[in-house]
Protein backbone atom coordinates (compact mmCIF):
# COMPACT_ATOMS: atom_id res chain seq x y z
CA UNK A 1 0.00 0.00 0.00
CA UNK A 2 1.65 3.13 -0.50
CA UNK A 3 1.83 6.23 1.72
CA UNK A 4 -1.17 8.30 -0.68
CA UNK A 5 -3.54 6.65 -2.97
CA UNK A 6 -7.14 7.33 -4.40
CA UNK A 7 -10.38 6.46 -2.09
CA UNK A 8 -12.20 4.17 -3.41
CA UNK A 9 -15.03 7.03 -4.50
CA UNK A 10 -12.47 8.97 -5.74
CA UNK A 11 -11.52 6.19 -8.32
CA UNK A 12 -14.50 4.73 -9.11
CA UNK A 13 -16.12 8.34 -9.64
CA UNK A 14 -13.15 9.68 -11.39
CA UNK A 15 -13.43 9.99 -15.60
CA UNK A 16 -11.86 7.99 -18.42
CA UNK A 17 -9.17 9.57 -20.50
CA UNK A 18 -9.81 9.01 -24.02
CA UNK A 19 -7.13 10.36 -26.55
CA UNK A 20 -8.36 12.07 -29.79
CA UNK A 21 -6.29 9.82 -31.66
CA UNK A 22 -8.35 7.01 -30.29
CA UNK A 23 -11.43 8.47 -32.18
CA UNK A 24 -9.31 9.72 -35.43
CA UNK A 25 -7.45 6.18 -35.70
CA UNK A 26 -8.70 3.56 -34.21
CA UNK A 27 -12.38 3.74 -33.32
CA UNK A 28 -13.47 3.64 -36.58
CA UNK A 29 -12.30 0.51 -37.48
CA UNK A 30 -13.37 -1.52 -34.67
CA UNK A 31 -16.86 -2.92 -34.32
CA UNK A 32 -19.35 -2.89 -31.24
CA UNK A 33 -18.10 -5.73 -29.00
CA UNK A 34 -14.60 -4.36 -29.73
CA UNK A 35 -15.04 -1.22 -28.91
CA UNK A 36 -17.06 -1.43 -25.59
CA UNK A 37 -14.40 -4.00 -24.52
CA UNK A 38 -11.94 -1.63 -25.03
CA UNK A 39 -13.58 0.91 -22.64
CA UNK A 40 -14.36 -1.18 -20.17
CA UNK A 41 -11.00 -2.39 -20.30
CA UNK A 42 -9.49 0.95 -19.56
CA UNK A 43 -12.42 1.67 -16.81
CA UNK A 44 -10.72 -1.46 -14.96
CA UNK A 45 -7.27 0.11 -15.65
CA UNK A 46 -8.35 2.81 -13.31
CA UNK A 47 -10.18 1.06 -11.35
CA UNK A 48 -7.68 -1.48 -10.61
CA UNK A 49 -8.94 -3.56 -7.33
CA UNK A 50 -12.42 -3.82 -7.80
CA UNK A 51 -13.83 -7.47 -7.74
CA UNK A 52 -14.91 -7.24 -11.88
CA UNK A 53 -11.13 -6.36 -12.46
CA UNK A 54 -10.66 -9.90 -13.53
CA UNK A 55 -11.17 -11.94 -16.95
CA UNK A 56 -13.76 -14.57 -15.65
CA UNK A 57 -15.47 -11.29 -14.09
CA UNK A 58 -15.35 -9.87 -17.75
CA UNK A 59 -16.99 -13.05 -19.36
CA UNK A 60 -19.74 -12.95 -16.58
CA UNK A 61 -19.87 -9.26 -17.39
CA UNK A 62 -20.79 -9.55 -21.01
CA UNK A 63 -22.43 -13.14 -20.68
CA UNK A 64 -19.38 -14.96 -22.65
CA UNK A 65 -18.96 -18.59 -21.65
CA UNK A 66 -15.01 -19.19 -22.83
CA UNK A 67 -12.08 -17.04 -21.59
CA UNK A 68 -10.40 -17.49 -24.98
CA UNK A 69 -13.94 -15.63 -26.52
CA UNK A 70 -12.72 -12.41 -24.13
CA UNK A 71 -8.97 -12.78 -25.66
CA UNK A 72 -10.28 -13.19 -29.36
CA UNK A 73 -12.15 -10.05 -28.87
CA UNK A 74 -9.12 -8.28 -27.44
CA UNK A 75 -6.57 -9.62 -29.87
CA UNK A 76 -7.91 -6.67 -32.39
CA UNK A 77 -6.67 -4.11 -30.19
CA UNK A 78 -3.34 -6.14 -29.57
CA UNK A 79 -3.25 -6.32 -33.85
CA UNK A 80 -3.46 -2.24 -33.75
CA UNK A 81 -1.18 -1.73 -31.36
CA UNK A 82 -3.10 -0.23 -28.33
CA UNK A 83 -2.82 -3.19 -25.99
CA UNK A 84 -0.14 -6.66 -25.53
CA UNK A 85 -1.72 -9.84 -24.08
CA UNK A 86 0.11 -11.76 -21.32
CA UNK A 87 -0.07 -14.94 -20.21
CA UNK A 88 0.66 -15.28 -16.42
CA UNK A 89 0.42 -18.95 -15.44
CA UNK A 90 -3.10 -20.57 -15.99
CA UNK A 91 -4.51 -16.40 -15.94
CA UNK A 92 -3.88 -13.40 -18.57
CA UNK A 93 -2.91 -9.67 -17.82
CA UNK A 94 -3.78 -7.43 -20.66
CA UNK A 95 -1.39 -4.23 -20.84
CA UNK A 96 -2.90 -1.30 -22.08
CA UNK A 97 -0.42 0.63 -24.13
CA UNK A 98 -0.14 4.46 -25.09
CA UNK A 99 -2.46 5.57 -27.98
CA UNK A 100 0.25 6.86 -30.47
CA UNK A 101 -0.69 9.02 -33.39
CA UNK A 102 1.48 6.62 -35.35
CA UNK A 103 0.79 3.25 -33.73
CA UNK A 104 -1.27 2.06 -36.49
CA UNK A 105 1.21 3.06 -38.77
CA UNK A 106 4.25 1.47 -37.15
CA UNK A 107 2.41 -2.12 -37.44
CA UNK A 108 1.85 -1.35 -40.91
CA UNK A 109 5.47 -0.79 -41.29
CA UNK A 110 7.01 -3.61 -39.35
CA UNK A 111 4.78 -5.93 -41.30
CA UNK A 112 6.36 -4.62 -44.56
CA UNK A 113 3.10 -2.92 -45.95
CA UNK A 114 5.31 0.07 -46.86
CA UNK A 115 8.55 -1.21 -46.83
CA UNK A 116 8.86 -0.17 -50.56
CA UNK A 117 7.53 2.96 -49.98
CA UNK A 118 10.14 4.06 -47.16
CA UNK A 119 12.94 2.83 -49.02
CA UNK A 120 12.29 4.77 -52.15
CA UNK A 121 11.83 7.77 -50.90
CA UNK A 122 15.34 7.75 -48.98
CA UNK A 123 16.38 7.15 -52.67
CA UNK A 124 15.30 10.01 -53.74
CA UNK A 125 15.61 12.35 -51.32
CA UNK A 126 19.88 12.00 -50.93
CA UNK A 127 20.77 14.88 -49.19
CA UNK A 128 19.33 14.00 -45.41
CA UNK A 129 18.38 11.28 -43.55
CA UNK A 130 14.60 11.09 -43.20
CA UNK A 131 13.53 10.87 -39.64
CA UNK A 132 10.70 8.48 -38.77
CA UNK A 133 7.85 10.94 -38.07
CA UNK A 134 8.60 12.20 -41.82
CA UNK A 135 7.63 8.68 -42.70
CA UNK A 136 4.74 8.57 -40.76
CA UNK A 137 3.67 11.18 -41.89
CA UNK A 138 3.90 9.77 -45.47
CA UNK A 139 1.84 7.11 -44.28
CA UNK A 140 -1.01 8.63 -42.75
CA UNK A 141 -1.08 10.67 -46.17
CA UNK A 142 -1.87 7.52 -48.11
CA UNK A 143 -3.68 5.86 -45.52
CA UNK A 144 -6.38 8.75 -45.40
CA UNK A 145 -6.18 10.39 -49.11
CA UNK A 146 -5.87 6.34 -50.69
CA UNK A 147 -3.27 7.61 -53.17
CA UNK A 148 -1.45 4.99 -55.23
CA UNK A 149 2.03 4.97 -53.42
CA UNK A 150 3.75 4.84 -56.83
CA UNK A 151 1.90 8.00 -57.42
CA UNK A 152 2.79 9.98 -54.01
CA UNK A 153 6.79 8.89 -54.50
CA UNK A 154 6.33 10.59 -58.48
CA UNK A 155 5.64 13.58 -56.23
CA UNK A 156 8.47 13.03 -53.95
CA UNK A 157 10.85 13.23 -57.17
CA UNK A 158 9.25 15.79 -58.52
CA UNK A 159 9.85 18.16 -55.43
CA UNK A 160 13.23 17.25 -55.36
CA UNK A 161 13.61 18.29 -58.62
CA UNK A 162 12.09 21.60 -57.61
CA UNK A 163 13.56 22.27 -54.63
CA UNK A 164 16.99 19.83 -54.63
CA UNK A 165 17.77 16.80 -52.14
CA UNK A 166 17.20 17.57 -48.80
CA UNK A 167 13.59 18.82 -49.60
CA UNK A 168 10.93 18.82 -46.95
CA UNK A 169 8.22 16.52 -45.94
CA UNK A 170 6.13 19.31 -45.92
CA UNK A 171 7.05 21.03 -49.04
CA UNK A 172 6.37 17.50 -50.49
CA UNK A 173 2.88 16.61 -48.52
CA UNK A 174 1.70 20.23 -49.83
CA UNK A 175 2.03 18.99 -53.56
CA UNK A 176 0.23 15.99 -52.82
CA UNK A 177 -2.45 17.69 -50.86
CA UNK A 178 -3.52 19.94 -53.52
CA UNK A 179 -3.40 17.36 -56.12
CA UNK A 180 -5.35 15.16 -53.80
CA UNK A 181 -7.89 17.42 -53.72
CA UNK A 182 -8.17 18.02 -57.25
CA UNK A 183 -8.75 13.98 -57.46
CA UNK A 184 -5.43 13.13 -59.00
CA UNK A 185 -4.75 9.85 -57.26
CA UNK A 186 -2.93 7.64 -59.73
CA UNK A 187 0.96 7.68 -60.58
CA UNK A 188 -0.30 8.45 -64.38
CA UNK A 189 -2.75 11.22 -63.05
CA UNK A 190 0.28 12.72 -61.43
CA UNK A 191 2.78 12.35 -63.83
CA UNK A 192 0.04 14.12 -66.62
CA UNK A 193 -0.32 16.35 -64.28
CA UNK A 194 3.61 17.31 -64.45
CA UNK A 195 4.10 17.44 -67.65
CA UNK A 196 1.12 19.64 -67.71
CA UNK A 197 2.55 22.34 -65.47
CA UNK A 198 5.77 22.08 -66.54
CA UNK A 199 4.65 23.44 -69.81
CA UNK A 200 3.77 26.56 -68.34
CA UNK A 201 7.80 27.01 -67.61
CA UNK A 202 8.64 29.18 -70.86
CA UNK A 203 5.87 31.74 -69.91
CA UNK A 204 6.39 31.71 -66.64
CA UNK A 205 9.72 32.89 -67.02
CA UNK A 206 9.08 35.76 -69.04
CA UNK A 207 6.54 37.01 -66.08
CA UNK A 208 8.88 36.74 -63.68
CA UNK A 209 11.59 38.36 -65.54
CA UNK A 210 8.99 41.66 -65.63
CA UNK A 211 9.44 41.10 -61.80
CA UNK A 212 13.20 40.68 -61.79
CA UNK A 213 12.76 37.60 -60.70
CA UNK A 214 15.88 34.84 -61.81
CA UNK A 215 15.41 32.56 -59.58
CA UNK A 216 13.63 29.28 -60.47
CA UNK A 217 10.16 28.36 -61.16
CA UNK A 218 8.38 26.64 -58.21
CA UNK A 219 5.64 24.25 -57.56
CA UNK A 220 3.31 27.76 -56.35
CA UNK A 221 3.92 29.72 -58.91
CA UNK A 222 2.70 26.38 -61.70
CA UNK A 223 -0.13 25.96 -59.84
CA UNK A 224 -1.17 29.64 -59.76
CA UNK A 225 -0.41 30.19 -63.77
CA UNK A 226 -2.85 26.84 -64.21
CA UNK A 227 -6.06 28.80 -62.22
CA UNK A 228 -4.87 31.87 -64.43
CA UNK A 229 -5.05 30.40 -67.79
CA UNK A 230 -7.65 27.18 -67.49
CA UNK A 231 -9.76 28.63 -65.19
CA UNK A 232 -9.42 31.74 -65.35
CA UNK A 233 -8.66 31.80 -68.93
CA UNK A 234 -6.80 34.63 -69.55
CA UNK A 235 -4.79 34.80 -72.80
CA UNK A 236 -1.01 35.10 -72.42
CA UNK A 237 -0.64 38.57 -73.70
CA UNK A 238 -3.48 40.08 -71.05
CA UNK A 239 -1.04 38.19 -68.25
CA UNK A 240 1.99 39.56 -69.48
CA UNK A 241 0.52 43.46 -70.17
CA UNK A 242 -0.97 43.33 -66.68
CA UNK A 243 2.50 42.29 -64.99
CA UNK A 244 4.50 45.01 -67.30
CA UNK A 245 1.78 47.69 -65.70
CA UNK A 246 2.26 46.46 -62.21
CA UNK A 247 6.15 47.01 -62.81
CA UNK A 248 5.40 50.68 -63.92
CA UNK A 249 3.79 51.14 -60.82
CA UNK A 250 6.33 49.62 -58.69
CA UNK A 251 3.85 46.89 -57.70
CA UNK A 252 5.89 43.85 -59.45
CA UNK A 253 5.73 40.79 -57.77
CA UNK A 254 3.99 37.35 -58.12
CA UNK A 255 1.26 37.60 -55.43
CA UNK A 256 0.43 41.22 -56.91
CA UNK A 257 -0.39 39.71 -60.11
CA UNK A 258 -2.72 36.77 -58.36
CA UNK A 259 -4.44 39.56 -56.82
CA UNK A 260 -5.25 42.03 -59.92
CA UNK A 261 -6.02 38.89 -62.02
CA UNK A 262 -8.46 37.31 -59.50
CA UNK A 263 -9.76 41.18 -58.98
CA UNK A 264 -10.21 40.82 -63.07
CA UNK A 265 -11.93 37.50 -63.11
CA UNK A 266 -14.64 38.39 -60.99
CA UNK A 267 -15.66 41.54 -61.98
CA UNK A 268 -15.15 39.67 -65.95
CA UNK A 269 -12.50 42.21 -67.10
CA UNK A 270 -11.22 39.99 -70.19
CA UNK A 271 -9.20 42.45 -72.95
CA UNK A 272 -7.25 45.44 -71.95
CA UNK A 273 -9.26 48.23 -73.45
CA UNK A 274 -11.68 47.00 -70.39
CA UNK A 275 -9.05 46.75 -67.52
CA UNK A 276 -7.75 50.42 -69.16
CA UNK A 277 -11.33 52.00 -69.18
CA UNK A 278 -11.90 50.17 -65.18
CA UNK A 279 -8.99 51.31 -64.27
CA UNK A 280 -9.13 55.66 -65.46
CA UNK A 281 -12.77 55.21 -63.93
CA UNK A 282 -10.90 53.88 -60.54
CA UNK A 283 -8.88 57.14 -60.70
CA UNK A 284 -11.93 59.01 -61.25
CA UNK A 285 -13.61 56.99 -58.00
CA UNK A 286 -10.42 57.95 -55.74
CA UNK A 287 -10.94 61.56 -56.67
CA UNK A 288 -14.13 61.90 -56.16
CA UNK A 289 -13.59 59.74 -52.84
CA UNK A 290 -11.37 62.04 -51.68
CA UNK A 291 -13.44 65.67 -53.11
CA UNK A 292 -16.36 64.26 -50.62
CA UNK A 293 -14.77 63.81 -47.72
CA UNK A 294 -13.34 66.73 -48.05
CA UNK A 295 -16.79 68.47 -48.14
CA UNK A 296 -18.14 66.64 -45.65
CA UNK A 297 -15.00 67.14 -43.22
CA UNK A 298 -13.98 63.26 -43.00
CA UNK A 299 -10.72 61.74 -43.62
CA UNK A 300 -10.25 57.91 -44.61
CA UNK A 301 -6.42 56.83 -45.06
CA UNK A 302 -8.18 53.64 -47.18
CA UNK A 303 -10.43 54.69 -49.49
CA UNK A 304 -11.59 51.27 -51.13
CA UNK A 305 -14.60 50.56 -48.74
CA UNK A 306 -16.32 53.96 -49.75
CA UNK A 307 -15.50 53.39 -53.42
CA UNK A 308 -17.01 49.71 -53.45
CA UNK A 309 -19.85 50.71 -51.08
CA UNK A 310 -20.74 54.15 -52.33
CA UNK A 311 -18.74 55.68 -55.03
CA UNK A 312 -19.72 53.06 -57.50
CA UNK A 313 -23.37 53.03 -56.91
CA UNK A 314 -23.90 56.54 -57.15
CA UNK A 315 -21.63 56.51 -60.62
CA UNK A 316 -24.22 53.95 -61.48
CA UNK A 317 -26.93 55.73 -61.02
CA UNK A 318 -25.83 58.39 -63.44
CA UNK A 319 -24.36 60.48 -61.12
CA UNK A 320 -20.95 62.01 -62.09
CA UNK A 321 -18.01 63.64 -59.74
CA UNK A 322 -19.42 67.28 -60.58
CA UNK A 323 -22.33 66.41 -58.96
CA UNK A 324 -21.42 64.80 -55.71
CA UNK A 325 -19.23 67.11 -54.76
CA UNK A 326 -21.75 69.61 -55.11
CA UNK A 327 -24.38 67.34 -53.11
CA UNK A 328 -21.65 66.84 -50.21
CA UNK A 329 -21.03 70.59 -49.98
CA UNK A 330 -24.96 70.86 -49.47
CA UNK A 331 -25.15 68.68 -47.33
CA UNK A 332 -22.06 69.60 -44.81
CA UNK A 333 -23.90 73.23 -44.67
CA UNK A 334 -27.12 71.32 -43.79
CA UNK A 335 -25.36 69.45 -40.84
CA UNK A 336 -25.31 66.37 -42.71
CA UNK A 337 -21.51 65.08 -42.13
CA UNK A 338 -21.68 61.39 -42.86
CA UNK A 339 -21.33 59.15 -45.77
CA UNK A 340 -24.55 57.54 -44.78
CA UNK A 341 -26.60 60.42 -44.56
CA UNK A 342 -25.41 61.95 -48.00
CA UNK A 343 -26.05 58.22 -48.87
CA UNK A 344 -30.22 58.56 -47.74
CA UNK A 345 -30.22 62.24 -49.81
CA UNK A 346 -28.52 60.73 -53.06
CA UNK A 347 -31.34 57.93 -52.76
CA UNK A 348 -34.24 60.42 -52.39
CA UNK A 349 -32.58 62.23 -55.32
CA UNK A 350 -32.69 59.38 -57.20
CA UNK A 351 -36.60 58.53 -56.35
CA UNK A 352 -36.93 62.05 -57.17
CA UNK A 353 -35.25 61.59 -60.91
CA UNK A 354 -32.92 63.99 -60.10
CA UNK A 355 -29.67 62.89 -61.35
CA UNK A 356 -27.67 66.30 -62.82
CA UNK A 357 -26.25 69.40 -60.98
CA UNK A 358 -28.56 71.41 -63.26
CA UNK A 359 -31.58 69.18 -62.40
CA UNK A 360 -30.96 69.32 -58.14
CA UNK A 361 -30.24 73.24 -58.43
CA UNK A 362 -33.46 73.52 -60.28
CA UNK A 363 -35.28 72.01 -57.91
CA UNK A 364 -33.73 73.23 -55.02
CA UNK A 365 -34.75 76.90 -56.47
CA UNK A 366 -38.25 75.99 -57.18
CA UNK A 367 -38.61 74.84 -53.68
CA UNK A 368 -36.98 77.89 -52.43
CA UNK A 369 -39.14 79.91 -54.20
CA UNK A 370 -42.11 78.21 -53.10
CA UNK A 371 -40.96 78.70 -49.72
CA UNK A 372 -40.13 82.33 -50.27
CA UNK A 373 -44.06 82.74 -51.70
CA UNK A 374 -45.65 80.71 -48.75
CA UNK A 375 -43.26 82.95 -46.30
CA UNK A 376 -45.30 86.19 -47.63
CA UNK A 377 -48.43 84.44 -47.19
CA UNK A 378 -48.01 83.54 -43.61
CA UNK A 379 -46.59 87.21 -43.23
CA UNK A 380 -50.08 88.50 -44.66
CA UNK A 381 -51.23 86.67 -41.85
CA UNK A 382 -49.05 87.91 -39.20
CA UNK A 383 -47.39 84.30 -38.52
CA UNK A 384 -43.98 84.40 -37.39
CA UNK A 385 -42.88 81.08 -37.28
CA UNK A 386 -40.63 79.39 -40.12
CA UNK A 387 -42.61 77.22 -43.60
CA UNK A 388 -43.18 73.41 -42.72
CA UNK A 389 -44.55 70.85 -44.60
CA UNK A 390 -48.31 70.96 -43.92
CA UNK A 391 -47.89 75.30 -45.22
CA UNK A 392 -46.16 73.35 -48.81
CA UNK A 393 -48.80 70.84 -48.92
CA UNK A 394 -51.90 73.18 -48.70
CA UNK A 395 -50.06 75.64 -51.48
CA UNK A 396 -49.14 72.98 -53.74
CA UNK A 397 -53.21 71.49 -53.48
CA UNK A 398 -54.38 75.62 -54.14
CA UNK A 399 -51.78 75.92 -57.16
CA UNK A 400 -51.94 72.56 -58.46
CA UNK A 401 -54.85 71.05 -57.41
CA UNK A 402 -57.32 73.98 -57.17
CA UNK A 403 -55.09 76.07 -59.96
CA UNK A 404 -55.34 78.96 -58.25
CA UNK A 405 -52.98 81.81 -59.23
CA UNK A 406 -52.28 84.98 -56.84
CA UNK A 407 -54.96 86.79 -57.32
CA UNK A 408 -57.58 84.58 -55.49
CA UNK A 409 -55.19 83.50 -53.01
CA UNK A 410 -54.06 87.22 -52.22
CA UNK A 411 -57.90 87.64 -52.21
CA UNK A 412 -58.66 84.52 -49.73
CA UNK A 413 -56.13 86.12 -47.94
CA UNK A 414 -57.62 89.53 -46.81
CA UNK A 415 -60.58 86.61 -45.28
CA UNK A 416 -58.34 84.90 -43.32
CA UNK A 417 -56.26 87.74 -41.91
CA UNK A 418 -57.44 87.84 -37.88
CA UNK A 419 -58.99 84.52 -37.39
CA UNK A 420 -57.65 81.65 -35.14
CA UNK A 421 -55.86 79.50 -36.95
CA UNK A 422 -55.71 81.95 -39.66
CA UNK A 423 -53.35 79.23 -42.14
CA UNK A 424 -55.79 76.67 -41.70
CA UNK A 425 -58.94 79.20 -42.17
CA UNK A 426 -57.28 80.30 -45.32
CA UNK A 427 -57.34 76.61 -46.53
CA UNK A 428 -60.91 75.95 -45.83
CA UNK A 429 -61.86 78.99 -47.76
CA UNK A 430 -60.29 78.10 -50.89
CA UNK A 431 -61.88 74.40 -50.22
CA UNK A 432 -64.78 76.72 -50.48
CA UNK A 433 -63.87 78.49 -53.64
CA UNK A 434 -62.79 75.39 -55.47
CA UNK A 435 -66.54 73.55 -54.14
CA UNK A 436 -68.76 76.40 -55.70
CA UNK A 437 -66.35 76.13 -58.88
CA UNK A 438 -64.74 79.78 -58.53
CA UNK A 439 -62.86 80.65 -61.26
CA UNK A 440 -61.67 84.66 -60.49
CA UNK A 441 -62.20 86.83 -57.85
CA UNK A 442 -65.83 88.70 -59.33
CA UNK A 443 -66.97 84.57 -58.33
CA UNK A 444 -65.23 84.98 -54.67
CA UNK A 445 -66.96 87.98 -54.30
CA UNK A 446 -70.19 86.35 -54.92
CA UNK A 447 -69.48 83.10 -52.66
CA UNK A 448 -68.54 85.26 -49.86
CA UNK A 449 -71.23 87.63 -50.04
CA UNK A 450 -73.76 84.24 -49.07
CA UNK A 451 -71.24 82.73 -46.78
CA UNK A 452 -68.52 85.22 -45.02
CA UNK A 453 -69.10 88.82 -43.97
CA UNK A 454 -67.03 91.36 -46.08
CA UNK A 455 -63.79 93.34 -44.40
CA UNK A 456 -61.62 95.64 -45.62
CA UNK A 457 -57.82 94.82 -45.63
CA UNK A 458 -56.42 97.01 -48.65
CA UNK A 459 -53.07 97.68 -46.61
CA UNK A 460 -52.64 93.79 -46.82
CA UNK A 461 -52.99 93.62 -50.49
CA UNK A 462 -50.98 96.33 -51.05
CA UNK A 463 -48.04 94.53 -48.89
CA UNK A 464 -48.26 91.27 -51.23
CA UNK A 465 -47.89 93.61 -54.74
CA UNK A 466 -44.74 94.69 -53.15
CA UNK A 467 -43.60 91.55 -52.07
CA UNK A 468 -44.34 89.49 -54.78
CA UNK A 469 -42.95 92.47 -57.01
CA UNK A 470 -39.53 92.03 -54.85
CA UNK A 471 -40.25 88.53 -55.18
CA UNK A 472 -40.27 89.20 -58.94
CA UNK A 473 -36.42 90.89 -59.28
CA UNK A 474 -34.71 87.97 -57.26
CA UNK A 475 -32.14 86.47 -58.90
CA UNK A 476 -31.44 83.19 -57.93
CA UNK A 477 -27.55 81.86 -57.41
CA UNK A 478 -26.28 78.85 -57.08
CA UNK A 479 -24.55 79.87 -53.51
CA UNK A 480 -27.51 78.89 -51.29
CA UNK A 481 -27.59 80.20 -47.65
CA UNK A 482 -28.29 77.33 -45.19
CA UNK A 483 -31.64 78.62 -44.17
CA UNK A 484 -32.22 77.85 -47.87
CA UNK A 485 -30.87 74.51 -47.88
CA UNK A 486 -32.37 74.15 -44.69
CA UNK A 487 -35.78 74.41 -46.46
CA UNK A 488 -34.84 72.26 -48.99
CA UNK A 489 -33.61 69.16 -46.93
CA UNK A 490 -36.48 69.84 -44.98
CA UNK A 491 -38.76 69.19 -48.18
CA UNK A 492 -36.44 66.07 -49.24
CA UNK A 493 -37.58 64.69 -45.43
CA UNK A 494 -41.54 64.54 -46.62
CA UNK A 495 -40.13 61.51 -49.35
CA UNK A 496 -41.13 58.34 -47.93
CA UNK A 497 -39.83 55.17 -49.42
């Protein structure tokens, strides 16, 4: 007994420790009976004086009549390597062993499975001595991928011609992986596959030469010039014009050309008039990029996000840099300082068909000209506060509904003038006018001699003929004041989508 040990709860409460190799290696392989004698075989390993530690315990435990049925079942796990029988006298001890990544593989090598295998690649690869985890991890690459092994050592010679005679496992297993992925499982898939890429040497050398590059072709470098030209299918020229460009711009090296060519493919840029045109627009995008946030007082050391996420979609709604300067300008003096909110204006713009510079500052005038007429009216009517929507929407019914010019209103006016309410009295009485069909004042004089008393308000009139006559001589710039742009974004906030 020695001096500290488990209690008996401790041990028989305590867990099983099952390595993840177990699962990845072995448990697959193994049927039921196997596998639950395998478990309860390392339950007893931790539990190692209990009564049912024993094998005539174990053959009561699973009803089995014959010790040798118990070592039959447990002779699998011996085969794999996770356990050795022993025979003690007339009784057996069974010796669980550590789960090694490569235990399976080390039976397959001692019984000669891959004997071949190892022995050829030490051939080939003469400048090192391969250590054994190098082979096992051969191994578990043809045990899991079920590559021919003729095919995985016309790999291992074709690294070293590549990369010379102490190349590594890894460099060698990366080869293999991609191919294995692409289905090429055969030594005649693989050596096709070779001579394939290999062809691509001549061209490949002129690229690299744009890139002062001397040194020679690798296996990364085939297997990127195979997605450019057969799946990509770009033509040699394009490749070559696009890597003498990237060398102008001091940009030359291999994983710059990946990355304009893949940039290319997906946006289906195939000749070079297109990647010339995509490209002047791109300087065009930056600009304009960088004119905005100007305007709008922002500053973005990377300006691709805004060009992908806004520059392009306002281009492609028809708007060009003229214009969106102009419409970030208006909207910094309007308090408006984000991409996003220019963003929501340019979309009402757009709902609005308003596309040019000429087109927004002609609407922007017409609304503040509206505004400057419905500012006289509420003046007539001796209210001080500032033109909201519901003052635009009863003006636009009496012009455009009601067609109404200034006379009437002016008229309707002189009724209103005093009453509570006096904005919303004025409505009503035009509601009246346009009900009994009035078509000039003679017919409001009539209507309102049946339904509202007459008054006298000739000062008022004469007010309007000098307003509207101001009104008249205004000339309209294209340097708006913010309380003018302030009435216009205020109109653009009535647009509902």
């Amino acid at each position: 007994m020695g001096f500290c040990e488990f209690s008996n709860e401790k041990i028989t409460k305590n867990n099983i420790e099952l390595s993840n190799f177990f699962v990845t290696d072995y448990m697959i392989g193994a049927d039921e009976l196997q596998l639950k004698f395998y478990l309860y075989g390392l339950y007893l390993c931790q539990n190692p004086n209990i009564p049912e530690n024993g094998i005539d315990a174990f053959c009561k435990k699973f009803e089995l009549n014959d010790r040798n049925d118990v070592l039959a079942i447990f002779s699998y796990w011996e085969e794999v390597g996770l356990i050795k029988i022993i025979s003690v006298g007339d009784d057996y001890m069974l010796k669980y062993l550590p789960i090694s990544k490569y235990g399976k593989i080390e039976k397959d090598i001692s019984k000669g499975k891959y004997s071949k295998f190892c022995s050829t690649v030490q051939e080939f690869i003469t400048g090192r001595q391969l250590l054994p985890n190098e082979y096992y991890e051969f191994i578990d690459f043809l045990d899991y991928s079920h590559m021919e092994q003729d095919a995985l050592l016309a790999i291992v010679n074709y690294a070293v011609t590549l990369k010379g005679a102490n190349v590594g496992y890894k460099y060698i297993l990366a080869i293999a992986k991609s191919w294995y992925y692409k289905g090429i499982l055969t030594e005649k898939a693989v050596l096709e596959q070779i001579e394939q890429i290999n062809s691509f040497d001549d061209n490949l050398v002129l690229v690299m030469k744009e890139f002062g590059k001397s040194k020679k072709i690798g296996f990364e470098e085939k297997e990127m010039w195979e997605i450019f030209t057969k799946k990509w299918n770009f033509e040699f020229n394009f490749i070559i014009n696009i890597a003498k460009d990237l060398k102008k711009k001091k940009k030359g090296n291999f994983d710059a050309l990946k990355d304009k060519l893949e940039k290319y493919y997906k946006m289906n840029l195939r000749t070079l008039q297109e990647v010339e045109e995509y490209e002047t627009l791109l300087e065009t995008y930056k600009q304009t990029a960088m004119n905005i946030n100007q305007q709008l007082g922002l500053y973005y050391e990377n300006l691709t996000p805004i060009i992908d996420h806004y520059i392009v979609n306002w281009f492609n709604n028809g708007y060009d840099r003229e214009t969106l300067v102009a419409i970030a300008s208006y909207c910094f003096k309007n308090n408006i300082r984000t991409l996003d909110g220019m963003n929501s204006i340019i979309e009402k713009f757009v709902k609005l068909g308003l596309i040019s510079l000429t087109a927004i500052n002609d609407y922007i005038n017409e609304l503040i000209t509206l505004d400057k007429k419905i500012k006289v009216i509420l003046e007539k009517l001796l209210i001080t506060r500032k033109v909201n929507h519901f003052d635009r929407d009863f003006y636009k019914i009496w012009t455009y509904k009601y067609n109404y010019g200034e006379d009437i209103i002016d008229y309707a006016i002189t009724k209103a003038q005093g009453k509570f309410q006096p904005m919303q009295y004025l409505n009503k009485i035009l509601s009246t006018y346009y009900d009994k069909n009035v078509k000039s004042v003679e017919d409001a004089k009539k209507v309102d001699s049946e339904i509202i008393p007459q008054t006298t308000t000739s000062s008022v009139v004469n007010k309007s003929t000098t307003t509207t006559n101001k009104q008249n001589n205004v000339v309209i710039t294209h340097s708006y004041t913010k309380e003018e742009l302030n009435s216009f974004f205020t109109n653009l906030d009535d647009i509902e989508f």
